[in-house]
PDB file of N, CA and C in Angstrom:
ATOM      1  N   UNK A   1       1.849 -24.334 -16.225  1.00  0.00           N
ATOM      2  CA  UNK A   1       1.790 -23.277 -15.245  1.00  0.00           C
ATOM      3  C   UNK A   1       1.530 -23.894 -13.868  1.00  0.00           C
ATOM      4  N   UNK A   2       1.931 -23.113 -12.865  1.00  0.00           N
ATOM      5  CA  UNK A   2       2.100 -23.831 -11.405  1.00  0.00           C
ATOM      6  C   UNK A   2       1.316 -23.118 -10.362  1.00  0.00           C
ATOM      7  N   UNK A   3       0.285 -23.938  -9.677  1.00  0.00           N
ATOM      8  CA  UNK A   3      -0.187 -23.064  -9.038  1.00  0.00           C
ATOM      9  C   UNK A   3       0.562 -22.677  -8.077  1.00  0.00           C
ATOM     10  N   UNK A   4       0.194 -21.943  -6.882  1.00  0.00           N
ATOM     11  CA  UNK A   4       0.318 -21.515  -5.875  1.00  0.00           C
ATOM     12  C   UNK A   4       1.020 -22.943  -4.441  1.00  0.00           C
ATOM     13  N   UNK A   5       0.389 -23.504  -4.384  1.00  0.00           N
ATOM     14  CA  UNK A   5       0.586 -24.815  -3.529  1.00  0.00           C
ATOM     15  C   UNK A   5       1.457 -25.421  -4.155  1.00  0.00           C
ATOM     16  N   UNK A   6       1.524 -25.641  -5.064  1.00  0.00           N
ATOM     17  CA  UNK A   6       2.709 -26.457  -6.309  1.00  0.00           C
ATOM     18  C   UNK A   6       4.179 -25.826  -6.120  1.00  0.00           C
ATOM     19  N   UNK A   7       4.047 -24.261  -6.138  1.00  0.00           N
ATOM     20  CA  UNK A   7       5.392 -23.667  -6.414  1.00  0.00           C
ATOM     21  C   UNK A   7       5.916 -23.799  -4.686  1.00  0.00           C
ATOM     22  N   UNK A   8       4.761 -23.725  -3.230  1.00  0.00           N
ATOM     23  CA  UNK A   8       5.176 -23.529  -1.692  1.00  0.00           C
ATOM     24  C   UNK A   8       5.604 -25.356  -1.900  1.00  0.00           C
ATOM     25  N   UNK A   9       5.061 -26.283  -1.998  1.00  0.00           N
ATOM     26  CA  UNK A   9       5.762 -27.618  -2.192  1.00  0.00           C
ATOM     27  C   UNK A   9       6.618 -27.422  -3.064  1.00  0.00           C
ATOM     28  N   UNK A  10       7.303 -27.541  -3.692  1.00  0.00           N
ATOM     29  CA  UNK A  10       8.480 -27.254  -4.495  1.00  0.00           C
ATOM     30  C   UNK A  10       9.190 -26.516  -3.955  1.00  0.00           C
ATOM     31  N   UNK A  11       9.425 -25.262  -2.937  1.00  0.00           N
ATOM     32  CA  UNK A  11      10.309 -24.472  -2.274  1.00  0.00           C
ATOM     33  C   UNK A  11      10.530 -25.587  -0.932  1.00  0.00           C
ATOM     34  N   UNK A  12       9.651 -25.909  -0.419  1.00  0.00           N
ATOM     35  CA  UNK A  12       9.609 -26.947   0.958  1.00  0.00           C
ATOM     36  C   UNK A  12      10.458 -27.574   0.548  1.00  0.00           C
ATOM     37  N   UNK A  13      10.376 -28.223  -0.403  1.00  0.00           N
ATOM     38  CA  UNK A  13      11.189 -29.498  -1.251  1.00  0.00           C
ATOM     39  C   UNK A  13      12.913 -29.549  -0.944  1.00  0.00           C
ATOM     40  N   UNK A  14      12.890 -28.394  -1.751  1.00  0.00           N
ATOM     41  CA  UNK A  14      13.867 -27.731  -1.820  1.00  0.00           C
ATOM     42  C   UNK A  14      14.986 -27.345  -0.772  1.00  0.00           C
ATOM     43  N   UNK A  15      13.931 -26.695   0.362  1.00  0.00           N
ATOM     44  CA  UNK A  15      14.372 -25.918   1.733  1.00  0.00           C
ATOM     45  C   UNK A  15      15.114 -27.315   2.389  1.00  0.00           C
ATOM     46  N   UNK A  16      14.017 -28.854   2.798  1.00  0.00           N
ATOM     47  CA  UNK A  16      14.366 -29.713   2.813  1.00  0.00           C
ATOM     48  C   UNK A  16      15.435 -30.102   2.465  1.00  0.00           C
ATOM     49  N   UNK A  17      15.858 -30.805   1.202  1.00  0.00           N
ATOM     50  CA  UNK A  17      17.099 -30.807   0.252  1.00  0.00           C
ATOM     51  C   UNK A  17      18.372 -30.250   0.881  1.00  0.00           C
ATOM     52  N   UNK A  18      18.127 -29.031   1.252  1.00  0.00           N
ATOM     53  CA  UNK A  18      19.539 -27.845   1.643  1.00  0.00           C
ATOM     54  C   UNK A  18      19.297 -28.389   3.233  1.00  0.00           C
ATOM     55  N   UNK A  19      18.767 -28.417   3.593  1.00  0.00           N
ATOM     56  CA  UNK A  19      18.575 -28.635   5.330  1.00  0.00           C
ATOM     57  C   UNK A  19      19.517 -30.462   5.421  1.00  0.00           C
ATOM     58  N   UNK A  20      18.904 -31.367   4.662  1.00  0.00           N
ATOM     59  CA  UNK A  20      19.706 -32.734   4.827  1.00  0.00           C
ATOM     60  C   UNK A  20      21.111 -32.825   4.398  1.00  0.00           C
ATOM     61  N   UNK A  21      21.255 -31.974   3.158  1.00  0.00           N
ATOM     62  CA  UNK A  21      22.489 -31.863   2.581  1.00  0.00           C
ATOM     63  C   UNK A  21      23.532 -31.408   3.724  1.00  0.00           C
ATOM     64  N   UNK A  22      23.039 -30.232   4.390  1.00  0.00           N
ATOM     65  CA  UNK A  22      23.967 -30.049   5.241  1.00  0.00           C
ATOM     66  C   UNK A  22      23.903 -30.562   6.560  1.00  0.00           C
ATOM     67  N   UNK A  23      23.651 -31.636   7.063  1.00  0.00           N
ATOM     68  CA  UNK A  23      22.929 -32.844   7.853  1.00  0.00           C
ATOM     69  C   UNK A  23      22.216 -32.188   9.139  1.00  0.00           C
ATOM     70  N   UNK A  24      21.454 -31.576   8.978  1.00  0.00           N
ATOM     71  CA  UNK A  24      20.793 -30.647   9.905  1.00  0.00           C
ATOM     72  C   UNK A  24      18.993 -31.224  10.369  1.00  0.00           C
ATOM     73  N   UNK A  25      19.177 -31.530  11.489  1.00  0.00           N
ATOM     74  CA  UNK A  25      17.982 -31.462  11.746  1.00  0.00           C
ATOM     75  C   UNK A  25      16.396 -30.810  11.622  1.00  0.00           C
ATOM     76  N   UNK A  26      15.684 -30.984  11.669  1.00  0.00           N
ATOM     77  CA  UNK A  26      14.264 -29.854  11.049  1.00  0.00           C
ATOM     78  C   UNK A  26      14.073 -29.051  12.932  1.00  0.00           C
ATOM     79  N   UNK A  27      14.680 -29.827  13.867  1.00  0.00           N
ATOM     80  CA  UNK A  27      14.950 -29.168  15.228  1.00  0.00           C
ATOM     81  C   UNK A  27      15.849 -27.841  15.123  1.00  0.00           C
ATOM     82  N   UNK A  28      16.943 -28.770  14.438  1.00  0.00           N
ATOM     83  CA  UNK A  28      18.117 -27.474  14.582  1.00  0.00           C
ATOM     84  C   UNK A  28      18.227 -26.230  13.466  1.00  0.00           C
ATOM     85  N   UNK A  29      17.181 -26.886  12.195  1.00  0.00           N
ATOM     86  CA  UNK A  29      17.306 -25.478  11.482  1.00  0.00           C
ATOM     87  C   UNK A  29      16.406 -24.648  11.911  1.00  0.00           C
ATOM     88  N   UNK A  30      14.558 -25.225  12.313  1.00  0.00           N
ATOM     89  CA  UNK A  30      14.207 -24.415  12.979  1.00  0.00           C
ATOM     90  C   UNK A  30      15.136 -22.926  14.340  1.00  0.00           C
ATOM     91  N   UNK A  31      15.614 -24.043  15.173  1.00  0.00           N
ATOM     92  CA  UNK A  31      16.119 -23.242  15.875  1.00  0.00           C
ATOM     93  C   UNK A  31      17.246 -22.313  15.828  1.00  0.00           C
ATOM     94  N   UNK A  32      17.543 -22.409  14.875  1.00  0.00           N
ATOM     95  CA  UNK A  32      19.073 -22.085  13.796  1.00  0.00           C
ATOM     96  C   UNK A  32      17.844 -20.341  13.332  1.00  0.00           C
ATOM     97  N   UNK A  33      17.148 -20.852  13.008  1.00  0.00           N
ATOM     98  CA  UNK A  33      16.425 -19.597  12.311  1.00  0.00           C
ATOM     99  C   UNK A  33      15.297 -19.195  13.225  1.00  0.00           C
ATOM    100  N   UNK A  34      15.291 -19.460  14.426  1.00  0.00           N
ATOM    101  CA  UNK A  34      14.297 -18.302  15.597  1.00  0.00           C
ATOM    102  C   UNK A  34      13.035 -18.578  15.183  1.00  0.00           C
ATOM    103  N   UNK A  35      12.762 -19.686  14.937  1.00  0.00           N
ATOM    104  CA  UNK A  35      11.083 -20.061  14.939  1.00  0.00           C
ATOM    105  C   UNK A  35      10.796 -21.303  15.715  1.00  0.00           C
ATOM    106  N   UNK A  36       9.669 -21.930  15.648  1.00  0.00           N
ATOM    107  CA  UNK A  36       8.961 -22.764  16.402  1.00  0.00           C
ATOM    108  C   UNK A  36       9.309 -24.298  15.157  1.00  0.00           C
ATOM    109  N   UNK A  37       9.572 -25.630  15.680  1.00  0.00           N
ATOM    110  CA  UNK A  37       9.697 -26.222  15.355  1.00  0.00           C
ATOM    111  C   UNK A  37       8.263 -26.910  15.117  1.00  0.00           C
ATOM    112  N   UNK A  38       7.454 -26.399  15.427  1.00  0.00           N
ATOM    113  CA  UNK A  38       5.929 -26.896  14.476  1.00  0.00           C
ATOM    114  C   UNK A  38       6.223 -25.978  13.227  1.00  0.00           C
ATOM    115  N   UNK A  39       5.978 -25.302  13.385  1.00  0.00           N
ATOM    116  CA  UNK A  39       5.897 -24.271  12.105  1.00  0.00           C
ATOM    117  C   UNK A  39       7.034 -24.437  11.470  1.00  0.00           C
ATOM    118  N   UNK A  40       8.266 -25.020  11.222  1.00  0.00           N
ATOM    119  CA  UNK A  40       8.934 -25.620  10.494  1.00  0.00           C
ATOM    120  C   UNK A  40       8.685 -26.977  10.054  1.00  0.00           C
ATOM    121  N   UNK A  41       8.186 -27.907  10.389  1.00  0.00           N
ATOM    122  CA  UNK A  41       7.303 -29.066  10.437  1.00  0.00           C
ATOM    123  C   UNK A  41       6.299 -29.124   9.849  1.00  0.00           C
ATOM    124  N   UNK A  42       5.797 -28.033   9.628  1.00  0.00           N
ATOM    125  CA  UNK A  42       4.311 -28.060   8.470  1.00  0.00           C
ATOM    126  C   UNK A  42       4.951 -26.814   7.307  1.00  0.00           C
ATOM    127  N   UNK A  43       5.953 -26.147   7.306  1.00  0.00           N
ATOM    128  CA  UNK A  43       6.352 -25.957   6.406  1.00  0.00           C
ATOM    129  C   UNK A  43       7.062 -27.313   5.775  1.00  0.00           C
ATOM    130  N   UNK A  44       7.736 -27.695   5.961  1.00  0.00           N
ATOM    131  CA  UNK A  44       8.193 -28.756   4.795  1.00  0.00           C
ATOM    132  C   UNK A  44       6.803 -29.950   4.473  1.00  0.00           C
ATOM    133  N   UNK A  45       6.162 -29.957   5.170  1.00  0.00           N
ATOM    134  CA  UNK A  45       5.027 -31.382   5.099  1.00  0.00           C
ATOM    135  C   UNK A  45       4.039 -30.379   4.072  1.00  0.00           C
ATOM    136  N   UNK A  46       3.603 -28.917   4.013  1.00  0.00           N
ATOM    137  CA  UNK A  46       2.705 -28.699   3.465  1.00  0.00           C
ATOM    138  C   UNK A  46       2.615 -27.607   2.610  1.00  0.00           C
ATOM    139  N   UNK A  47       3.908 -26.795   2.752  1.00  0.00           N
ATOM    140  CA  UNK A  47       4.445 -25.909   2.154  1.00  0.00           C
ATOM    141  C   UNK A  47       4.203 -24.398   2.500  1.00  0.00           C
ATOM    142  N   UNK A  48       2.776 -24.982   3.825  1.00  0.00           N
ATOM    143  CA  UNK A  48       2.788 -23.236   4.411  1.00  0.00           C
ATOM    144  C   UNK A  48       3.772 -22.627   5.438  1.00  0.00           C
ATOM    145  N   UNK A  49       3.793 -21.096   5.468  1.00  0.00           N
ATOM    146  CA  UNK A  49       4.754 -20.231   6.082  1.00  0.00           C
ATOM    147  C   UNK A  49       4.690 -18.933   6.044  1.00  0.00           C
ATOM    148  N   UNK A  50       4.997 -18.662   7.047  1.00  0.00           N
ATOM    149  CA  UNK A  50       4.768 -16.794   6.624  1.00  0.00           C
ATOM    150  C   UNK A  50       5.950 -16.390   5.929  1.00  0.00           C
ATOM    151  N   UNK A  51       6.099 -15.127   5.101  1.00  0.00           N
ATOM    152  CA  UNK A  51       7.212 -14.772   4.604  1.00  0.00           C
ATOM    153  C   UNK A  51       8.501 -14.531   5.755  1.00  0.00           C
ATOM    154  N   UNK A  52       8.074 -13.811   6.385  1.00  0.00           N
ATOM    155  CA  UNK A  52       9.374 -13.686   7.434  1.00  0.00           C
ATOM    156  C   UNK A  52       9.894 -14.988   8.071  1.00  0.00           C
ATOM    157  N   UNK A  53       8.979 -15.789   8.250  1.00  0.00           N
ATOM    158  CA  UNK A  53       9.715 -17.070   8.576  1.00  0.00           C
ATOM    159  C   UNK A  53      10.290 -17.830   7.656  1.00  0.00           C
ATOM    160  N   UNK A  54       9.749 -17.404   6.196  1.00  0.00           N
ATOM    161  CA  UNK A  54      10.789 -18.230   5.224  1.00  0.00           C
ATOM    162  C   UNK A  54      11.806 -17.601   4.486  1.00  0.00           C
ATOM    163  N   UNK A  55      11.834 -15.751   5.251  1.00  0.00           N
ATOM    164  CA  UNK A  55      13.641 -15.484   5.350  1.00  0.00           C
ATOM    165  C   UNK A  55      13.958 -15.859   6.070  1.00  0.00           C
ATOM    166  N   UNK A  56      13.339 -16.060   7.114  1.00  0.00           N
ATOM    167  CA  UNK A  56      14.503 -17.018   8.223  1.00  0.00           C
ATOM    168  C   UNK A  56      15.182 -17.971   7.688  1.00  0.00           C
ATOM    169  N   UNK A  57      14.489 -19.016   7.636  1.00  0.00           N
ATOM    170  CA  UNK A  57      15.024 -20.521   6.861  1.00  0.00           C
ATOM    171  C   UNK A  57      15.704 -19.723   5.892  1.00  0.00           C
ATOM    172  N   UNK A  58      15.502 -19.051   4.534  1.00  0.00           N
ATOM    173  CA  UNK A  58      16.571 -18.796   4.020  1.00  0.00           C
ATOM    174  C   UNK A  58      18.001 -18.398   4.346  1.00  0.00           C
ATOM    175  N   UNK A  59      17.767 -17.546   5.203  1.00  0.00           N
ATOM    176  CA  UNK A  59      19.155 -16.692   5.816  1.00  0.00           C
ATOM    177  C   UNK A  59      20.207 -17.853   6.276  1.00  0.00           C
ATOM    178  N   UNK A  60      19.143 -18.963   6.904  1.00  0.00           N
ATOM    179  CA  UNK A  60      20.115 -19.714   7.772  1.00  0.00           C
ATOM    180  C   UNK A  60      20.997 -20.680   6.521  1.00  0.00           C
ATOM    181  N   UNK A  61      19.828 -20.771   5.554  1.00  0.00           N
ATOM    182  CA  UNK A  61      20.525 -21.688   4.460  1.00  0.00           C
ATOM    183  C   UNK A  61      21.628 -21.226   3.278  1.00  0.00           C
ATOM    184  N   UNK A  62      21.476 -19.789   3.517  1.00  0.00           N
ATOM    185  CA  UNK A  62      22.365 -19.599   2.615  1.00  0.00           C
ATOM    186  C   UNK A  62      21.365 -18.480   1.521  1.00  0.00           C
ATOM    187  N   UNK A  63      20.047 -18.867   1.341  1.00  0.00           N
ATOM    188  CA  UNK A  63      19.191 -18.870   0.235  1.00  0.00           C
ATOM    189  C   UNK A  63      19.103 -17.329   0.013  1.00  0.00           C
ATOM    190  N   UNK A  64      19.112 -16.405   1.225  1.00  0.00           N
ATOM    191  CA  UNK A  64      18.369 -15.183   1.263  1.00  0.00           C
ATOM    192  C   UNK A  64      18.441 -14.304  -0.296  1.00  0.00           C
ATOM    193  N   UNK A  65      20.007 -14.320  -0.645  1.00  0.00           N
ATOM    194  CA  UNK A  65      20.332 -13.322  -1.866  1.00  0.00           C
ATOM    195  C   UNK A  65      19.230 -14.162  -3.279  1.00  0.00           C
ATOM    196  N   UNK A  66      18.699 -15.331  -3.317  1.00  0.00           N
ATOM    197  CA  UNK A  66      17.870 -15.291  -4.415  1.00  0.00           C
ATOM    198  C   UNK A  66      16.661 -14.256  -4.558  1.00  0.00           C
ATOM    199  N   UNK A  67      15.857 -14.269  -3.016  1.00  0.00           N
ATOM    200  CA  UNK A  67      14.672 -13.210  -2.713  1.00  0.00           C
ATOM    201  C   UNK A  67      14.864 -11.765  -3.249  1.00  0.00           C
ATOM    202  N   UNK A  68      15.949 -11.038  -3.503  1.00  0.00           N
ATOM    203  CA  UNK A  68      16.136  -9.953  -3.912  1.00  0.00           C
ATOM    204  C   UNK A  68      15.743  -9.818  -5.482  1.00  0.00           C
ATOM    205  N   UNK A  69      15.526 -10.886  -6.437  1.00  0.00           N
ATOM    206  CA  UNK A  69      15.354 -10.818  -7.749  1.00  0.00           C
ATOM    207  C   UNK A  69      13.943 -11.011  -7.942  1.00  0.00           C
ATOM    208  N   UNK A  70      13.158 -11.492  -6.749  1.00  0.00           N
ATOM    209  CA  UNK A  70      12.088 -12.013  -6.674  1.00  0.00           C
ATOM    210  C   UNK A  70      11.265 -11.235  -7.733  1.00  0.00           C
ATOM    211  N   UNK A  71      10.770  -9.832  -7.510  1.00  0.00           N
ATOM    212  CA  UNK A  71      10.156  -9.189  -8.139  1.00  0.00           C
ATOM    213  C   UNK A  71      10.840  -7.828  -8.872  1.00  0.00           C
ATOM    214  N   UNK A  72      12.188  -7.961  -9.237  1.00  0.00           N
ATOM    215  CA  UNK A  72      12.840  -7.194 -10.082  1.00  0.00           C
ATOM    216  C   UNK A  72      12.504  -6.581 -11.222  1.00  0.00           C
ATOM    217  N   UNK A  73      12.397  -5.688 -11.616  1.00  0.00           N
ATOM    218  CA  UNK A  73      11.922  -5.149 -13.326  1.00  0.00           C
ATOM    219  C   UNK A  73      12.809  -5.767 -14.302  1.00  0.00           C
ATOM    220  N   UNK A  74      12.298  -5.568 -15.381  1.00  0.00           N
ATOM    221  CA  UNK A  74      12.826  -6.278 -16.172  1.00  0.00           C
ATOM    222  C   UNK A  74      13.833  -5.471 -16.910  1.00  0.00           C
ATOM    223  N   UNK A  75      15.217  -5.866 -17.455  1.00  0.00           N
ATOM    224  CA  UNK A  75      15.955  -4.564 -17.781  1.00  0.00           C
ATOM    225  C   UNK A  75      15.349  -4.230 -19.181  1.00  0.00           C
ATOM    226  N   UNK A  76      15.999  -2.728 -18.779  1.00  0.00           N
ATOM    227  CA  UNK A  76      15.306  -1.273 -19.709  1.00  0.00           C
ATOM    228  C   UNK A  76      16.277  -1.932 -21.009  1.00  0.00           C
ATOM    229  N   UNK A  77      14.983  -1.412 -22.101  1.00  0.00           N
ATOM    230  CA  UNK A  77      15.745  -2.054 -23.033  1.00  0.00           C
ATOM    231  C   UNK A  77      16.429  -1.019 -24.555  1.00  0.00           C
ATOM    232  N   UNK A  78      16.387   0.303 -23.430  1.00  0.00           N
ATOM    233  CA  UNK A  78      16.990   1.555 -23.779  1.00  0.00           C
ATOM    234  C   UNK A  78      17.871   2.775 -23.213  1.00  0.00           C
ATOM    235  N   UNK A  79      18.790   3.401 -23.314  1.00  0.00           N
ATOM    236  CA  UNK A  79      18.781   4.408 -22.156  1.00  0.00           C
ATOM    237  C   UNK A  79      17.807   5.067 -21.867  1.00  0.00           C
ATOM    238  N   UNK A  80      16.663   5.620 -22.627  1.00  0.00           N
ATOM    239  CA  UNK A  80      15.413   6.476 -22.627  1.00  0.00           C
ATOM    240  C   UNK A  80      14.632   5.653 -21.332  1.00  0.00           C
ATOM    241  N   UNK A  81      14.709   4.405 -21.816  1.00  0.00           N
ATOM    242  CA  UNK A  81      13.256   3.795 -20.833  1.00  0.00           C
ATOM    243  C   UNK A  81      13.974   3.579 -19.422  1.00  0.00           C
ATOM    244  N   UNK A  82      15.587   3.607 -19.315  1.00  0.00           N
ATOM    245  CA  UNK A  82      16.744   3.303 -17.638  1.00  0.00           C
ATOM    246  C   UNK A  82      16.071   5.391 -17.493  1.00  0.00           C
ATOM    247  N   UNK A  83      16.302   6.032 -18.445  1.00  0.00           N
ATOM    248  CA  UNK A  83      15.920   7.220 -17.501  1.00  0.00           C
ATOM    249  C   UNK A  83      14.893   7.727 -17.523  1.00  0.00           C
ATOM    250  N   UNK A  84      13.485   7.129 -17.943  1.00  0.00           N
ATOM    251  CA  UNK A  84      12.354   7.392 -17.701  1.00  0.00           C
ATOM    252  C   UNK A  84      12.062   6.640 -16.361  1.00  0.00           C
ATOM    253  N   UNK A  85      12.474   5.440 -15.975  1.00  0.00           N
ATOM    254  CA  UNK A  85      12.317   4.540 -14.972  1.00  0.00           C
ATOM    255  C   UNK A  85      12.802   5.937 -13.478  1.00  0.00           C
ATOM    256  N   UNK A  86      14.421   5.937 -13.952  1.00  0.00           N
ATOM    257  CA  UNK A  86      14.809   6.771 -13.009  1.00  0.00           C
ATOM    258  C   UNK A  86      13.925   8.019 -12.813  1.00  0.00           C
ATOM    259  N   UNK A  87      13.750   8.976 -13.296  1.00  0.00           N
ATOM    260  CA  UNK A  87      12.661   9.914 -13.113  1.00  0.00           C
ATOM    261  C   UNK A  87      11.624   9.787 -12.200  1.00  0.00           C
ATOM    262  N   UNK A  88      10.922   8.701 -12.647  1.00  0.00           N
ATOM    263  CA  UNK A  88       9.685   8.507 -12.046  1.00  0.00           C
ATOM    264  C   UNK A  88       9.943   8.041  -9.886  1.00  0.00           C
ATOM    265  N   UNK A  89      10.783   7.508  -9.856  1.00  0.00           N
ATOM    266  CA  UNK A  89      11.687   6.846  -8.965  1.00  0.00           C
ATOM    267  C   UNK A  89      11.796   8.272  -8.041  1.00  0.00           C
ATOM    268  N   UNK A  90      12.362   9.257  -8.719  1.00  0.00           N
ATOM    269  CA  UNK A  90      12.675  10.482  -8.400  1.00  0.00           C
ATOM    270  C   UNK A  90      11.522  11.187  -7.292  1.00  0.00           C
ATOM    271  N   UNK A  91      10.575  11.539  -9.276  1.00  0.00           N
ATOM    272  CA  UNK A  91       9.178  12.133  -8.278  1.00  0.00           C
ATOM    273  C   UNK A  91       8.267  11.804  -7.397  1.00  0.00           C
ATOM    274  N   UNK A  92       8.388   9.981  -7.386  1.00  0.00           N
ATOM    275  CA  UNK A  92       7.658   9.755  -6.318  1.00  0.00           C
ATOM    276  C   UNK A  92       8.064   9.355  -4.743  1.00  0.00           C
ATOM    277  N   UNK A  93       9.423   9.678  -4.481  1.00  0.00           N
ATOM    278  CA  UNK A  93       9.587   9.969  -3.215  1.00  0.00           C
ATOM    279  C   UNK A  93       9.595  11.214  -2.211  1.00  0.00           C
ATOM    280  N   UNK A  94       8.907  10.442  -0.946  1.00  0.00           N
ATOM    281  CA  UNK A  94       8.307  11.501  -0.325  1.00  0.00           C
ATOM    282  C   UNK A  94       9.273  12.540   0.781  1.00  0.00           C
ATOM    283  N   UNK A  95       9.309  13.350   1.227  1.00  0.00           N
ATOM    284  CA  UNK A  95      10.241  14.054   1.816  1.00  0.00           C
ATOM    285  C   UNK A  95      11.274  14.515   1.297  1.00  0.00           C
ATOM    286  N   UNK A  96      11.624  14.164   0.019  1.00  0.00           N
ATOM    287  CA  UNK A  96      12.399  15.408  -0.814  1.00  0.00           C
ATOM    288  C   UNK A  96      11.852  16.619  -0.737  1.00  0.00           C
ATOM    289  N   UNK A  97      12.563  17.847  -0.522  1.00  0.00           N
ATOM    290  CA  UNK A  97      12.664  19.092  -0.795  1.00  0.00           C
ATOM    291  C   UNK A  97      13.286  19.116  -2.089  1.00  0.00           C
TER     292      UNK A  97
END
């Protein structure tokens, strides 16, 4: 099991990886993605970042469409439980009439 710091080094790693591959500077992806080139600089050296800055870096890399599965449910492993899911989905939005 991986902690927390383990899995942000391992994404840095990674982010890295895609940033050289496509021979890009840690200047130019920063600036490629509307942040500060410190704060891209201690993201790859230490793995911290705020989330919005590491859709940035994603967007620019290509990465963004993995984030959408991030916290996905797991599929229903019935029609009963796809339309109990849906239901609930239903009643708890607000401003329906």
């Amino acid at each position: 099991m991986w902690t927390a710091p383990e899995v942000a080094g391992a994404i840095a790693d990674r982010v890295r990886a895609a940033r050289l591959e496509r021979g890009w500077t840690q200047a130019g992806t920063a600036r490629r993605a509307g942040i500060t080139l410190a704060s891209y600089r201690r993201f790859e050296s230490s793995g911290q970042i705020s989330l919005e800055r590491l859709l940035r870096v994603a967007t620019v890399l290509d990465a963004l469409p993995g984030f959408e599965a991030l916290f996905a449910p797991p599929p229903a492993r019935s029609l009963d439980e796809l339309e109990r899911r849906s239901a609930r989905r239903r009643r708890g939005r607000r401003g329906d009439a």
